[in-house]
C-alpha atoms as a PDB file:
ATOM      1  CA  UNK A   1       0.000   0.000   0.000  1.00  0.00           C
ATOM      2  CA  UNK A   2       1.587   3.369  -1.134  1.00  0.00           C
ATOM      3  CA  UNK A   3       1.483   5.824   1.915  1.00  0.00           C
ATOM      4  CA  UNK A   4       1.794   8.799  -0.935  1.00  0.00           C
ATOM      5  CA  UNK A   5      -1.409   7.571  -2.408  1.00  0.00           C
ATOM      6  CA  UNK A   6      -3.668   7.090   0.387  1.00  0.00           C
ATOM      7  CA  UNK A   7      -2.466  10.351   1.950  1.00  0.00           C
ATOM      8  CA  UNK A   8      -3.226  12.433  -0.696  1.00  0.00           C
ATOM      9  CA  UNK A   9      -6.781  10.782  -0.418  1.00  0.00           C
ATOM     10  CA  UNK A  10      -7.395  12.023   3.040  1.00  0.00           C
ATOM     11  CA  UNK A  11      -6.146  15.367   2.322  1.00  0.00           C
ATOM     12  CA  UNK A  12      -8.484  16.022  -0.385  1.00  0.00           C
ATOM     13  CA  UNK A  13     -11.108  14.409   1.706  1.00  0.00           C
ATOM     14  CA  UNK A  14     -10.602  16.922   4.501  1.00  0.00           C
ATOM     15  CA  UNK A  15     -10.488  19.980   2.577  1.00  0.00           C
ATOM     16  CA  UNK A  16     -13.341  18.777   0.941  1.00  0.00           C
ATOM     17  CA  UNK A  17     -14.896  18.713   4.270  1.00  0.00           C
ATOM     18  CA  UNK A  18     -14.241  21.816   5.719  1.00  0.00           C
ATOM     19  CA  UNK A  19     -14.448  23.432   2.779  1.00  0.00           C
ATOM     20  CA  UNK A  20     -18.481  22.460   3.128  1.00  0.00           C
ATOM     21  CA  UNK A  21     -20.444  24.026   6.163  1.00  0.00           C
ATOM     22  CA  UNK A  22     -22.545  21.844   5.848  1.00  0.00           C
ATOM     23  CA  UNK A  23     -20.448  18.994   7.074  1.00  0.00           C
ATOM     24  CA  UNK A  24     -18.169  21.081   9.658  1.00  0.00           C
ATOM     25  CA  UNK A  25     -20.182  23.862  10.713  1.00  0.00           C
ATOM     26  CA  UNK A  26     -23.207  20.977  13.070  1.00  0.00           C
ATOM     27  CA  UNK A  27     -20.267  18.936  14.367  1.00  0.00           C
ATOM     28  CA  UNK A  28     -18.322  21.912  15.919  1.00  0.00           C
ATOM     29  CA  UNK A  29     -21.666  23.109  17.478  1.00  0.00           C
ATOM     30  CA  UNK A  30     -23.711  19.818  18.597  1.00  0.00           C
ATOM     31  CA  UNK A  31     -20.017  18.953  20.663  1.00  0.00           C
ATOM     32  CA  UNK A  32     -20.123  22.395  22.281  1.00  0.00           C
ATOM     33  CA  UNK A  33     -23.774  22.311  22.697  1.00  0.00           C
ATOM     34  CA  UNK A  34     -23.789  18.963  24.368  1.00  0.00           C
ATOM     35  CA  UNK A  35     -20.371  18.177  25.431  1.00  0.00           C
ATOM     36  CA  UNK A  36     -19.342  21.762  26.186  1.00  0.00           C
ATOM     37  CA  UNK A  37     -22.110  24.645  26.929  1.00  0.00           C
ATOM     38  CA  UNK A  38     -23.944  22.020  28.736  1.00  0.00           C
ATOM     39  CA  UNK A  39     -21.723  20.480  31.709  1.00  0.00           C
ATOM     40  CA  UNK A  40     -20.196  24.230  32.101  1.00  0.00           C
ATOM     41  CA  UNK A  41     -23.851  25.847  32.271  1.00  0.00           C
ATOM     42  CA  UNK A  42     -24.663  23.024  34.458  1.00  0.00           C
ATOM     43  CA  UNK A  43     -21.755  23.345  37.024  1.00  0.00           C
ATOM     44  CA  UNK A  44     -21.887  27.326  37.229  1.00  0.00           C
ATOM     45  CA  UNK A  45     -25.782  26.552  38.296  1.00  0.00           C
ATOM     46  CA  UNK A  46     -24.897  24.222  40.549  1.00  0.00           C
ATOM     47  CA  UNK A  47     -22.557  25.772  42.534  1.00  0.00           C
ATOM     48  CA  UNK A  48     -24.299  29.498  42.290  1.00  0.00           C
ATOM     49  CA  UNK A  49     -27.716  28.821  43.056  1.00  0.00           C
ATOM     50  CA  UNK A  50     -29.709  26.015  44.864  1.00  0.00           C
ATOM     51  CA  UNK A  51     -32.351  25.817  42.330  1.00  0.00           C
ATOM     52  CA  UNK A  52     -32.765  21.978  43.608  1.00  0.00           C
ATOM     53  CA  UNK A  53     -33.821  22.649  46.719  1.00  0.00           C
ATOM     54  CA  UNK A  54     -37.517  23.585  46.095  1.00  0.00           C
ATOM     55  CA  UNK A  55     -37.753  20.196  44.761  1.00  0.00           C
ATOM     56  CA  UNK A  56     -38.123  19.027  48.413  1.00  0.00           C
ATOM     57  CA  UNK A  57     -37.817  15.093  49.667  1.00  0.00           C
ATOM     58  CA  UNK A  58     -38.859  13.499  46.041  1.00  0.00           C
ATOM     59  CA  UNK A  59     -35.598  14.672  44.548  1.00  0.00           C
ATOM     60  CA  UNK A  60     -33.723  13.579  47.545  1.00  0.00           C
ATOM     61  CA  UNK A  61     -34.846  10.426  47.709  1.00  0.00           C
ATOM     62  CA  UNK A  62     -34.357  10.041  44.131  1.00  0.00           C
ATOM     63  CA  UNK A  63     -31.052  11.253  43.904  1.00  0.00           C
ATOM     64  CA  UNK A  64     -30.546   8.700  47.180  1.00  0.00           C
ATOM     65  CA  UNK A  65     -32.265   5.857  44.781  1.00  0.00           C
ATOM     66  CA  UNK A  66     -29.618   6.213  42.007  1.00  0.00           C
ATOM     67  CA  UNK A  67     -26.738   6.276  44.635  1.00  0.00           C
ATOM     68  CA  UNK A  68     -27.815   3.029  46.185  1.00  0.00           C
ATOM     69  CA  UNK A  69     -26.906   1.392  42.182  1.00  0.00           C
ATOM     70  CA  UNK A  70     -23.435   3.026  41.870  1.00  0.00           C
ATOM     71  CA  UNK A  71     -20.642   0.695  41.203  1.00  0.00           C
ATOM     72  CA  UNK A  72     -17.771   2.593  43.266  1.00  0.00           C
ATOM     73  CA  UNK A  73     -18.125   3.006  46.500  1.00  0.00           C
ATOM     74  CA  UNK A  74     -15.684   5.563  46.953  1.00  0.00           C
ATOM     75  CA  UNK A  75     -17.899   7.547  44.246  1.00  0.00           C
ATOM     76  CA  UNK A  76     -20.952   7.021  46.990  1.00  0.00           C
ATOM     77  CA  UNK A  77     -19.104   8.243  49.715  1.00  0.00           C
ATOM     78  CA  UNK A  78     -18.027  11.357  47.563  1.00  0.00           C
ATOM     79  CA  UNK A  79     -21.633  12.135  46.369  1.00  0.00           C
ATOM     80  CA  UNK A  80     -23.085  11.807  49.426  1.00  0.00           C
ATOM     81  CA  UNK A  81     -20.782  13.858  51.438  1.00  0.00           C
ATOM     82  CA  UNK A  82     -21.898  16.900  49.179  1.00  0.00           C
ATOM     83  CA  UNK A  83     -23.580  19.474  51.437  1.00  0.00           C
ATOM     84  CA  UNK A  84     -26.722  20.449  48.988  1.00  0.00           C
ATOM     85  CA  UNK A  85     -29.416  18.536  46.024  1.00  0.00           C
ATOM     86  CA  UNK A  86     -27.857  20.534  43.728  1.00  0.00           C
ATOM     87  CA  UNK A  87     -24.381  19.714  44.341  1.00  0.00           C
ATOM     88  CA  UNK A  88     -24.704  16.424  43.832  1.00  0.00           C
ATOM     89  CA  UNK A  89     -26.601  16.869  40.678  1.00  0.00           C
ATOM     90  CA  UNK A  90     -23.785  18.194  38.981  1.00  0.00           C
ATOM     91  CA  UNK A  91     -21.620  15.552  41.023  1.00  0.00           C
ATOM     92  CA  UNK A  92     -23.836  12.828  39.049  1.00  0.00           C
ATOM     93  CA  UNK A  93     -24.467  14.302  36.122  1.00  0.00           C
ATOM     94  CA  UNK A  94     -20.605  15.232  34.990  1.00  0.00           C
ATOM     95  CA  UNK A  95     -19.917  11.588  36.058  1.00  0.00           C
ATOM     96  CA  UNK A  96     -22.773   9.641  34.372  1.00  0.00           C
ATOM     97  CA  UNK A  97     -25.443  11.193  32.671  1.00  0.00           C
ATOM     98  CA  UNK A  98     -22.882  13.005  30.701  1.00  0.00           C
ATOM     99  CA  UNK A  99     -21.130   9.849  29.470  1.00  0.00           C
ATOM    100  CA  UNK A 100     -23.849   9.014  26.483  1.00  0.00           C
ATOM    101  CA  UNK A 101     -23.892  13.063  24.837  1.00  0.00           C
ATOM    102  CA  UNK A 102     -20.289  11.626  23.953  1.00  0.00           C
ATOM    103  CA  UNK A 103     -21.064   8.407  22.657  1.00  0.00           C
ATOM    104  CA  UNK A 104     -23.898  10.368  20.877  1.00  0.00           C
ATOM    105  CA  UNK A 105     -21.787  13.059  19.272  1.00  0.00           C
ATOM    106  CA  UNK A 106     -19.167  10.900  18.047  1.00  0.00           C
ATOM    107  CA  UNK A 107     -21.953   8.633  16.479  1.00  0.00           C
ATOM    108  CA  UNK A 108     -23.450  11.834  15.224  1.00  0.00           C
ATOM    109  CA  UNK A 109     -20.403  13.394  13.620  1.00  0.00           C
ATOM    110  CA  UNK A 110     -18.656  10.746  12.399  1.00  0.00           C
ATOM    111  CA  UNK A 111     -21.818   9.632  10.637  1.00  0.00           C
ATOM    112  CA  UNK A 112     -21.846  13.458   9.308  1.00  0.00           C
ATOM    113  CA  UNK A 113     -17.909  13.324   8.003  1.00  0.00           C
ATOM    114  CA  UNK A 114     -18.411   9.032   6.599  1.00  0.00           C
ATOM    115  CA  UNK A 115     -21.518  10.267   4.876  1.00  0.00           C
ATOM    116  CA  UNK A 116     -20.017  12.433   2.804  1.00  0.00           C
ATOM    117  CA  UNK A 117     -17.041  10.476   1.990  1.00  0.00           C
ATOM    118  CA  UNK A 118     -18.163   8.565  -1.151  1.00  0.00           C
ATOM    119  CA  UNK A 119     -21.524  10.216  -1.469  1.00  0.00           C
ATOM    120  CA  UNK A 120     -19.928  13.777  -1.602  1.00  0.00           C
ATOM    121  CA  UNK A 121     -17.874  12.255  -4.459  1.00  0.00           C
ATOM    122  CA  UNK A 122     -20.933  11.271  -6.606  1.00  0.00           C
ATOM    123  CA  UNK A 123     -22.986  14.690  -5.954  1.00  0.00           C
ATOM    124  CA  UNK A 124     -19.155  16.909  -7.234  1.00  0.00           C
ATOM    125  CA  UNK A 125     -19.314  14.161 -10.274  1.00  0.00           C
ATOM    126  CA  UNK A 126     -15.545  13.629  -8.882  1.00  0.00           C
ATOM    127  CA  UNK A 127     -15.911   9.329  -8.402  1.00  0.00           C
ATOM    128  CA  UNK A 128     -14.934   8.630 -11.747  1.00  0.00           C
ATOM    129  CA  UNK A 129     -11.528  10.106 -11.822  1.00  0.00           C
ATOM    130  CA  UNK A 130     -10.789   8.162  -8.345  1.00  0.00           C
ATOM    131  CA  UNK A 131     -12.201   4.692 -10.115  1.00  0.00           C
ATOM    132  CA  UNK A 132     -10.185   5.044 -12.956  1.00  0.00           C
ATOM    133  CA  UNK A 133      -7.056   5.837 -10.939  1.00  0.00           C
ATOM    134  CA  UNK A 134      -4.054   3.413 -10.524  1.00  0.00           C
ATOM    135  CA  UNK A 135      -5.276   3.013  -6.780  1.00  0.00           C
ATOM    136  CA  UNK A 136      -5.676  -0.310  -5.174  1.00  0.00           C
ATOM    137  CA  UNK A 137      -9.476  -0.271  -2.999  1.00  0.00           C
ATOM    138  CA  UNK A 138      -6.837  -0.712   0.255  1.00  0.00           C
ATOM    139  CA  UNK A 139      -5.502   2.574  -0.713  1.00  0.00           C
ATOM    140  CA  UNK A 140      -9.046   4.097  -1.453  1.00  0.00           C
ATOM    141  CA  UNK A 141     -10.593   3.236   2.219  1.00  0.00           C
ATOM    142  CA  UNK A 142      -7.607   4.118   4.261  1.00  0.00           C
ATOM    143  CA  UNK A 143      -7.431   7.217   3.283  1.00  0.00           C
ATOM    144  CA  UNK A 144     -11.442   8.167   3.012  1.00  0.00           C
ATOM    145  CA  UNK A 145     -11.573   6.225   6.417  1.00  0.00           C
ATOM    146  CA  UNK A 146      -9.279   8.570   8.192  1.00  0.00           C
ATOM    147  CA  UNK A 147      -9.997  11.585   6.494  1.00  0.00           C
ATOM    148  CA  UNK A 148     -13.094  11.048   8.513  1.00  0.00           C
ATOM    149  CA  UNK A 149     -11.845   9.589  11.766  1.00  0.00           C
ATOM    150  CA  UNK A 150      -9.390  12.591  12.146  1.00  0.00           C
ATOM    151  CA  UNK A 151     -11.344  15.143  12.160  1.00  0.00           C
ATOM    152  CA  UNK A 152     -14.778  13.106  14.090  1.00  0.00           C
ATOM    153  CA  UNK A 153     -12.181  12.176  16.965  1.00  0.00           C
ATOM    154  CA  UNK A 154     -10.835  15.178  17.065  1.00  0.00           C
ATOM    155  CA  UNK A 155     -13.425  17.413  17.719  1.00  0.00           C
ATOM    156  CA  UNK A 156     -14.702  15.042  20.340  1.00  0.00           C
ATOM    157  CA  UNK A 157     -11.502  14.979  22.348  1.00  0.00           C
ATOM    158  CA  UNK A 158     -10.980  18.874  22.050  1.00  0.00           C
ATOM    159  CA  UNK A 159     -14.433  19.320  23.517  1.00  0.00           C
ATOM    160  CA  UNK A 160     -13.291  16.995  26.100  1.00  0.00           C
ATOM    161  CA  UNK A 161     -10.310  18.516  26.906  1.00  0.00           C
ATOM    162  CA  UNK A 162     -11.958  22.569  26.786  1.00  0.00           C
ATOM    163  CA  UNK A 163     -14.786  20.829  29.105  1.00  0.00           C
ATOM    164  CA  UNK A 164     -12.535  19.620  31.827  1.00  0.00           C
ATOM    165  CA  UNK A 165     -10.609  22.831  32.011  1.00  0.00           C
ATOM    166  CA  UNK A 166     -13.848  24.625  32.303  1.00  0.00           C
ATOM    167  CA  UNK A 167     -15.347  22.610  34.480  1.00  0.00           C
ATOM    168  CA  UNK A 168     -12.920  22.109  36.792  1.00  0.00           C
ATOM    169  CA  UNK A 169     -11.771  25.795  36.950  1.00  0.00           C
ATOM    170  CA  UNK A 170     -15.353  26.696  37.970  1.00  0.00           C
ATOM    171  CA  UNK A 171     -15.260  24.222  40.266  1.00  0.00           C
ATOM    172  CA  UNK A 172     -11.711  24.151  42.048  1.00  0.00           C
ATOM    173  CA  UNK A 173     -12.189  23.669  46.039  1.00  0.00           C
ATOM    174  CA  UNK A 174     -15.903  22.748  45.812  1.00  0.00           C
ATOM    175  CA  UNK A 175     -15.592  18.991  45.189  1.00  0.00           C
ATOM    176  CA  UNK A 176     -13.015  16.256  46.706  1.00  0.00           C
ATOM    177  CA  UNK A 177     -11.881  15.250  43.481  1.00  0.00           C
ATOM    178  CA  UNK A 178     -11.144  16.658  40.049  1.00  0.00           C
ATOM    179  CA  UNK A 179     -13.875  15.611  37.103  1.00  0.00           C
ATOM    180  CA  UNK A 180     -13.086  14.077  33.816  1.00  0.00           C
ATOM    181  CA  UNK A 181      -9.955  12.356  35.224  1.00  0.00           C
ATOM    182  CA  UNK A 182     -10.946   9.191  36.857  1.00  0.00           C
ATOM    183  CA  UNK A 183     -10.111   5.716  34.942  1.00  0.00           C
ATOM    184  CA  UNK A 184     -13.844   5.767  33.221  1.00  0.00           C
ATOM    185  CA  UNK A 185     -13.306   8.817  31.459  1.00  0.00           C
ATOM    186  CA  UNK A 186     -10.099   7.780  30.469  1.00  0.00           C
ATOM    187  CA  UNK A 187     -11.250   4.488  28.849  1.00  0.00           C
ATOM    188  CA  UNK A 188     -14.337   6.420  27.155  1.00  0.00           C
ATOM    189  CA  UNK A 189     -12.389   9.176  25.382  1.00  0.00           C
ATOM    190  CA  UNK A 190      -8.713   7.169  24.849  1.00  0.00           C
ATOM    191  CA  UNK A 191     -10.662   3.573  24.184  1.00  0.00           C
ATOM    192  CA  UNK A 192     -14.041   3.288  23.724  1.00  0.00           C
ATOM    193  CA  UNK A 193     -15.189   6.544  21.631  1.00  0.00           C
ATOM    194  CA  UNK A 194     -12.053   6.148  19.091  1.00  0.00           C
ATOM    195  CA  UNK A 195     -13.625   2.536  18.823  1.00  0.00           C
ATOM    196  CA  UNK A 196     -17.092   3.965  18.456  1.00  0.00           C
ATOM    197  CA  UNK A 197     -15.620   6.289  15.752  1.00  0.00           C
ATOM    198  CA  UNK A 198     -14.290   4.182  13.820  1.00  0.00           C
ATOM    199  CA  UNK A 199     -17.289   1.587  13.741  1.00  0.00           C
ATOM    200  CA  UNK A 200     -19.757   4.548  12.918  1.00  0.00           C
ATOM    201  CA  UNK A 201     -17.360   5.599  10.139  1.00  0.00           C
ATOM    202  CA  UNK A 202     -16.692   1.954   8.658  1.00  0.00           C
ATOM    203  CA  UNK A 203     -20.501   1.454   8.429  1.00  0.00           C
ATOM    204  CA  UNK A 204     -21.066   4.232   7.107  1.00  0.00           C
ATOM    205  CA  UNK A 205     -18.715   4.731   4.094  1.00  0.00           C
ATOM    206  CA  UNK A 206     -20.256   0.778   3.750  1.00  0.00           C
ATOM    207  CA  UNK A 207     -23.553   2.770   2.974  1.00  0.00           C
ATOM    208  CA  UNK A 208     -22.066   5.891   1.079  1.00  0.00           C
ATOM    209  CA  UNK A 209     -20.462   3.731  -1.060  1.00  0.00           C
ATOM    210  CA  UNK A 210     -23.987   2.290  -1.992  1.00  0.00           C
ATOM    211  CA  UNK A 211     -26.277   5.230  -1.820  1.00  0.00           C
ATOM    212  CA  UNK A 212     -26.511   7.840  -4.204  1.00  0.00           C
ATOM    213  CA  UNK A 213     -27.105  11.140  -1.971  1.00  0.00           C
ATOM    214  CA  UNK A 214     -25.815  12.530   1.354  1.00  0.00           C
ATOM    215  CA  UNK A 215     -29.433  12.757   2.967  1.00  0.00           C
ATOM    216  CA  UNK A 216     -29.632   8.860   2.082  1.00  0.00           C
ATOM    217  CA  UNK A 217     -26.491   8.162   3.885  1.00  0.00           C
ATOM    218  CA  UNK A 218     -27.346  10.116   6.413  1.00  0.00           C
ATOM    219  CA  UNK A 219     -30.626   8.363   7.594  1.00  0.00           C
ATOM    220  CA  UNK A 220     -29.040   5.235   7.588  1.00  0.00           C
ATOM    221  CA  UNK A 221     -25.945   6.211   9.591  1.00  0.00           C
ATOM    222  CA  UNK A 222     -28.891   7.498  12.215  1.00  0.00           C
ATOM    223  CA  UNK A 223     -29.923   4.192  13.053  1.00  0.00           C
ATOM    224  CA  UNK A 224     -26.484   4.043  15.549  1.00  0.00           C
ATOM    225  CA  UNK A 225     -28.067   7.197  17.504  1.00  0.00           C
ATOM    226  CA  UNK A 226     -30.612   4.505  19.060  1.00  0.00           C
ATOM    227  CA  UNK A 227     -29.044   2.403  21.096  1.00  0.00           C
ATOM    228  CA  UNK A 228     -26.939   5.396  23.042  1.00  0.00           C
ATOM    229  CA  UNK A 229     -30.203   7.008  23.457  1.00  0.00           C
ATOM    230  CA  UNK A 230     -31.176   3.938  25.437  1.00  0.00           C
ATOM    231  CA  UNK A 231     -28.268   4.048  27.410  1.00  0.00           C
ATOM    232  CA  UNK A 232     -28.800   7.673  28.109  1.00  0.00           C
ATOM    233  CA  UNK A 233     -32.497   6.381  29.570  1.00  0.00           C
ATOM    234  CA  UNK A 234     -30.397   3.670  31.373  1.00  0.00           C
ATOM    235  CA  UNK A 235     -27.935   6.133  33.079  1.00  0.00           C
ATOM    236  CA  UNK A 236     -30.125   8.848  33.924  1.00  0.00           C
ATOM    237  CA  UNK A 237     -32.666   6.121  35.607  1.00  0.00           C
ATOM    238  CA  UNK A 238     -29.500   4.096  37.560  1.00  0.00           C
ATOM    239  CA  UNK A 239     -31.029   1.042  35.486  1.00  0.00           C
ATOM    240  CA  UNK A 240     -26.984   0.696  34.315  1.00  0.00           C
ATOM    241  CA  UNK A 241     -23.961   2.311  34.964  1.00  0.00           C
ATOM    242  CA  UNK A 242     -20.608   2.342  32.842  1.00  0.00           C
ATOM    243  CA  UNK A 243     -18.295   0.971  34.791  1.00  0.00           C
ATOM    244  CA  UNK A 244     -14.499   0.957  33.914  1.00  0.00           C
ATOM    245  CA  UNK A 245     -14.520  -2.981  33.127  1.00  0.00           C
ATOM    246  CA  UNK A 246     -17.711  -2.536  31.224  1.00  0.00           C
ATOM    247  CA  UNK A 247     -16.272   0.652  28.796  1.00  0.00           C
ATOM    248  CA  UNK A 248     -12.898  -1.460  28.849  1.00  0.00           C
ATOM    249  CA  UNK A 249     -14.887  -4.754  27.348  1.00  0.00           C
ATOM    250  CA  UNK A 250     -17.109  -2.583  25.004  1.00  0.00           C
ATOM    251  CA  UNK A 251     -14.193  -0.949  23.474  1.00  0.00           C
ATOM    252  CA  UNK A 252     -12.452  -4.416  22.822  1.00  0.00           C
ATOM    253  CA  UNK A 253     -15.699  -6.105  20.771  1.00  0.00           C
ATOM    254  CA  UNK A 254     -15.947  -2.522  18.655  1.00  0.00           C
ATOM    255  CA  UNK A 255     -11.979  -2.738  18.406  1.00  0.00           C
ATOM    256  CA  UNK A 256     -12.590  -6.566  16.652  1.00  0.00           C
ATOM    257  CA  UNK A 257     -16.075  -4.929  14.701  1.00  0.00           C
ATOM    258  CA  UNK A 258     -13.707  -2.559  13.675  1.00  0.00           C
ATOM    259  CA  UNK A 259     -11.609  -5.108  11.906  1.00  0.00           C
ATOM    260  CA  UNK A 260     -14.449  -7.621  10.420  1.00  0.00           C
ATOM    261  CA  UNK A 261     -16.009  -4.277   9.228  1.00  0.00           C
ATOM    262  CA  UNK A 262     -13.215  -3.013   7.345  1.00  0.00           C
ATOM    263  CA  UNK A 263     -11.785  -6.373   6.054  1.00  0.00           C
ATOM    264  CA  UNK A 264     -15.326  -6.921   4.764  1.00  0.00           C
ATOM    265  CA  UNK A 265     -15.587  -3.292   3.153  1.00  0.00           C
ATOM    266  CA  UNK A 266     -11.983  -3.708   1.193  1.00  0.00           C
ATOM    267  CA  UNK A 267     -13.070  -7.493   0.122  1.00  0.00           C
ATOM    268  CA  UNK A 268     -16.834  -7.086  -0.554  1.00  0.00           C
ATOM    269  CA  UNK A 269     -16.683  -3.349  -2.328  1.00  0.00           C
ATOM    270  CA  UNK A 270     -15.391  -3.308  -5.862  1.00  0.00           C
ATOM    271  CA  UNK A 271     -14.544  -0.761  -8.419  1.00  0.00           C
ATOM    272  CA  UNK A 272     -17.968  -1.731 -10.551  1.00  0.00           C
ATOM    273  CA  UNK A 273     -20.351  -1.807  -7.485  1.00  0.00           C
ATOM    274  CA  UNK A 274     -19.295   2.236  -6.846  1.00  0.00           C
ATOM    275  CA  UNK A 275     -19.580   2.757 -10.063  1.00  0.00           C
ATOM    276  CA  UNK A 276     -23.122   1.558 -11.175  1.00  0.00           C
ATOM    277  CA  UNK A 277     -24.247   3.056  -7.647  1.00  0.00           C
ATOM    278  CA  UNK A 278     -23.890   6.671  -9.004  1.00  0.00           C
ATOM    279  CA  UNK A 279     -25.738   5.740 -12.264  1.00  0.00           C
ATOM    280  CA  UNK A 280     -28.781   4.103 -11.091  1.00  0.00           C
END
């Protein structure tokens, strides 16, 4: 595989992408809505107002619920030991609830950047010239594949990173322990959400490569957003928790996904198949 060949691939690929607004300008702004403007918003509330305390014995005792189904006991202790409702809203909330927007933003905007990896290619009439090119289909994937991983990964771990500083600056001497650095965040954004990335990608340059318009391959790359909406349900309702094993264990079977997926892409996607999909 020629390193010159696939690289100039994911060049073009990326300037192609942020040279559309469509494509750059909703995944720089859902991961600040969600992953940034949210927790900060959230935390300066917390710690400047007791809006949670009107809510009277229900929210305490559901608050106490959720605490009872906590994996780490250490992280009960911690919660509990908060002096106010609302601190420990934003105690469970930047711990768990959080978790999901994540997953749901790197589903979201990798979907976004995959979509418009073989699909953008048909709608700028520019697929030809790439299937007539002395490229092998290895060369071809690898570099559409990480022209959208770079960019979908990146933005998620520079919201991460802008988050914690935020967050933790606005809340320096108010909690025991700093956020966003335990092992489970660790293992989401350095394990599992690269994973997640990749898988969301892989399946959905599968579909780009066999759909004819963006809109079509974005709709099916949607179907993802389900299951971490569930798990957002899950979380919020202490019906599961994400514990460091379980992140560790889901990263590993997306990691071997990962694999099958693209083996199966290279092998099952030929030079004809792209072609008669922008024809028909």
């Amino acid at each position: 595989m020629n390193r010159n060949v696939w690289g100039a691939i994911l060049r073009k690929d990326i300037g192609s992408a942020f040279a559309s607004r469509k494509v750059w300008v909703p995944m720089v702004v859902l991961s600040l809505l969600l992953c940034g403007v949210m927790p900060v918003a959230a935390t300066w509330i917390g710690i400047h107002t007791d809006w949670m305390e009107g809510a009277g014995g229900d929210a305490e005792k559901a608050i106490t619920e959720l605490v009872a189904h906590l994996p780490d006991n250490r992280v009960k202790e911690e919660l509990l030991s908060l002096p106010s409702l609302s601190l420990r809203f934003v105690y469970f909330m930047l711990n768990f609830m959080l978790v999901p927007f994540y997953l749901l933003t790197a589903i979201i905007n990798s979907s976004v950047s995959a979509a418009n990896s073989f699909v953008g290619e048909k709608e700028r009439r520019t697929l030809e010239s790439l299937l007539f090119a002395p490229i092998s289909m290895t060369e071809l994937f690898t570099g559409k594949v990480l022209a959208a991983f770079l960019p979908s990964y990146g933005i998620a771990l520079a919201t991460f990173v802008l988050a914690a500083l935020a967050v933790n600056g606005l809340a320096g001497g108010v909690f025991a322990s700093p956020f966003f650095l335990d092992a489970s965040w660790l293992l989401l954004m350095g394990w599992l959400v690269p994973a997640l990335v990749l898988f969301s990608i892989l399946l959905n340059v599968l579909i780009s490569a066999r759909v004819k318009t963006f809109q079509e391959a974005q709709q099916f790359g949607g179907l993802l957003v389900l299951p971490v909406i569930g798990l957002l349900v899950s979380q919020s309702t202490g019906l599961v928790f994400l514990s460091p094993l379980i992140l560790f264990a889901a990263g590993g079977a997306l990691a071997v996904l990962d694999v099958l997926l693209l083996i199966f892409l290279i092998r099952r996607t030929s030079r004809n198949q792209l072609f008669e999909s922008q024809i028909h």
